[in-house]
C-alpha atoms as a PDB file:
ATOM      1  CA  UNK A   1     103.461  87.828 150.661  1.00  0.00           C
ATOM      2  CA  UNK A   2     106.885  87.071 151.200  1.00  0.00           C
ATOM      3  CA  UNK A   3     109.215  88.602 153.605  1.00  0.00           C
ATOM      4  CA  UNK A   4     112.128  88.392 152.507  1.00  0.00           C
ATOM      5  CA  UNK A   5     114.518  90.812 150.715  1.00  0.00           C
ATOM      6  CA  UNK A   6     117.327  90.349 148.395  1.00  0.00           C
ATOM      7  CA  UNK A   7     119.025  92.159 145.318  1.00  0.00           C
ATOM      8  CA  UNK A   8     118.570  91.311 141.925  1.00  0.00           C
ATOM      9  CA  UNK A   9     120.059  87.385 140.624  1.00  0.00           C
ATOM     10  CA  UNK A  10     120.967  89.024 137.319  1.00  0.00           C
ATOM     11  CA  UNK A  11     120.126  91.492 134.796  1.00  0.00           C
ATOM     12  CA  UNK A  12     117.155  90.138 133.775  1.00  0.00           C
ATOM     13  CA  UNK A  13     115.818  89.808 136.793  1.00  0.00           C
ATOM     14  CA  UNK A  14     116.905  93.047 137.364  1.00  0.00           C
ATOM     15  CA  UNK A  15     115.282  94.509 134.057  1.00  0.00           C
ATOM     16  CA  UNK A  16     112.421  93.059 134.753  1.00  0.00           C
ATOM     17  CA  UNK A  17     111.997  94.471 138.533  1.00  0.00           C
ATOM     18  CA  UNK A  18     112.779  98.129 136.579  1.00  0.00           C
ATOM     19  CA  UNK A  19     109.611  97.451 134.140  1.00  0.00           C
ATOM     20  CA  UNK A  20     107.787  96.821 137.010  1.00  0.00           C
ATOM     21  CA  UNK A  21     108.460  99.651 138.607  1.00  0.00           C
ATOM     22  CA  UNK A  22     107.969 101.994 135.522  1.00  0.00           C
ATOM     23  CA  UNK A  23     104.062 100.324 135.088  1.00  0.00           C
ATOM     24  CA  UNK A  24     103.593 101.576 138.192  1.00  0.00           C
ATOM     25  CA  UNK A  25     103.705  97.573 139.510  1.00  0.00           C
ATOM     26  CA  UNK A  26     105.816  98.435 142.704  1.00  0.00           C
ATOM     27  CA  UNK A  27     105.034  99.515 146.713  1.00  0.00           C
ATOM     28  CA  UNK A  28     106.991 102.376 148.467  1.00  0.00           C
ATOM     29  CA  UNK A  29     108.701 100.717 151.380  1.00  0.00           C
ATOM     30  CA  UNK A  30     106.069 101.854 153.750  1.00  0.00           C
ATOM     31  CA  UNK A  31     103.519 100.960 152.239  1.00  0.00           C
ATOM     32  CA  UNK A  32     105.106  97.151 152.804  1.00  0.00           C
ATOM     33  CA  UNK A  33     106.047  98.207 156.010  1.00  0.00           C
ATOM     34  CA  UNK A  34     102.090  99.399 156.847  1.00  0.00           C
ATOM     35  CA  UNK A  35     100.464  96.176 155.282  1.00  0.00           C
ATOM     36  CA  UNK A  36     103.111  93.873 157.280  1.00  0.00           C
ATOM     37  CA  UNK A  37     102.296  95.270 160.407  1.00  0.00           C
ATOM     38  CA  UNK A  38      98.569  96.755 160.118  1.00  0.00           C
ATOM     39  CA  UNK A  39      99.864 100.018 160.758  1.00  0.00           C
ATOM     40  CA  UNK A  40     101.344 102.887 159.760  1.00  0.00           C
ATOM     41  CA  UNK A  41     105.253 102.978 160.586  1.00  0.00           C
ATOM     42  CA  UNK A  42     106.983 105.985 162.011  1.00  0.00           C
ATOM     43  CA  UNK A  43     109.743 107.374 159.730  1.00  0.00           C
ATOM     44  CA  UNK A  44     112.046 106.696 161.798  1.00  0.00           C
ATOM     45  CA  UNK A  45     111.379 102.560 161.822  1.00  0.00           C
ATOM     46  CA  UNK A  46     111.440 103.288 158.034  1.00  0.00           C
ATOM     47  CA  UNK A  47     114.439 104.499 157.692  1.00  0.00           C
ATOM     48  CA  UNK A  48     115.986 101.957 159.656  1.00  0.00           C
ATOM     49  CA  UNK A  49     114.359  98.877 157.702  1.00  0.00           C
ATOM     50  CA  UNK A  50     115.426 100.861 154.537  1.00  0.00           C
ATOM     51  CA  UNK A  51     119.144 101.260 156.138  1.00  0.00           C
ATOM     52  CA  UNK A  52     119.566  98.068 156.643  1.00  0.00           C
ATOM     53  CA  UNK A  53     118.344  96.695 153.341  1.00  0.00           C
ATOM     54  CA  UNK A  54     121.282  99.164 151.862  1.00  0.00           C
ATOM     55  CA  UNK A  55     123.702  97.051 154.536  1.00  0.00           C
ATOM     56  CA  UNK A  56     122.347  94.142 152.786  1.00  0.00           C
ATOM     57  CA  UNK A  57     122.707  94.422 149.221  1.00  0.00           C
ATOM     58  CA  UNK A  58     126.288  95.816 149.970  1.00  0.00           C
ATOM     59  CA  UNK A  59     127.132  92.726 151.839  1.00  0.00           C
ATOM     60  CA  UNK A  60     125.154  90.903 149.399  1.00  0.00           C
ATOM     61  CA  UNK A  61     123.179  89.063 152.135  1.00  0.00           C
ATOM     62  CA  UNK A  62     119.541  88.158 152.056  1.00  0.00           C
ATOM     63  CA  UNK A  63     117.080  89.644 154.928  1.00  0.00           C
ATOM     64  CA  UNK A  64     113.761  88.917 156.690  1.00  0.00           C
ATOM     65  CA  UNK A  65     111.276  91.948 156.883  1.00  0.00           C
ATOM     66  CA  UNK A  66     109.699  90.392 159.333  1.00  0.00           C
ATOM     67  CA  UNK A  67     113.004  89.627 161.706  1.00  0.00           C
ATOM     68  CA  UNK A  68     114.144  92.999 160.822  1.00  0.00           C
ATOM     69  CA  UNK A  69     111.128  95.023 162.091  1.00  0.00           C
ATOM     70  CA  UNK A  70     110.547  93.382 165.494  1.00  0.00           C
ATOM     71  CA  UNK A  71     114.476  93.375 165.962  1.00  0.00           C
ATOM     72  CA  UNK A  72     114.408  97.113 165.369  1.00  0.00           C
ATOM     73  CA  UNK A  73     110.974  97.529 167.312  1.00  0.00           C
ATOM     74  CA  UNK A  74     112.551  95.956 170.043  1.00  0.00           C
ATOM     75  CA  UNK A  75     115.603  98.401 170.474  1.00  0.00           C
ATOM     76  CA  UNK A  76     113.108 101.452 170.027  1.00  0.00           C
ATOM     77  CA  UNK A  77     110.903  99.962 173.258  1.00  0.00           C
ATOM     78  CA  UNK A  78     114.049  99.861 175.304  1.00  0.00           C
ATOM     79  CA  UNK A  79     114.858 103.732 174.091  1.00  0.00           C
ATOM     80  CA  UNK A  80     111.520 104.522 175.269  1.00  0.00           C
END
């Protein structure tokens, strides 16, 4: 599995990502989050992840999942 996270190329792809979705085809973002790391994320590390996939689509940027979480799991350590 990939890790990598980007919006849609075009409509089809798009369309196509919808149909998914509606056969029941897709993963809730923590259950991505749980098989990437072999454990169950807090909410709060999901919300984050899911925050700044919003900051990416609006600034139309591609992302790393995997950079993303230990960047974030990183700050929460040194909060801790």
């Amino acid at each position: 599995m990939t890790s990598n996270v980007r919006s849609p190329r075009d409509d089809e792809e798009e369309l196509k990502a919808h149909i998914a979705i509606l056969r029941g085809q897709s993963k809730s973002l923590k259950e991505v989050l749980t098989e990437m790391m072999d454990d169950e994320p807090s909410d709060d590390l999901v919300q984050a992840v899911e925050n700044r996939i919003l900051l990416a689509q609006e600034q139309e940027e591609a992302i790393d999942l995997e950079n993303i979480i230990e960047s974030i799991q990183k700050m929460q350590s040194c909060w801790v």
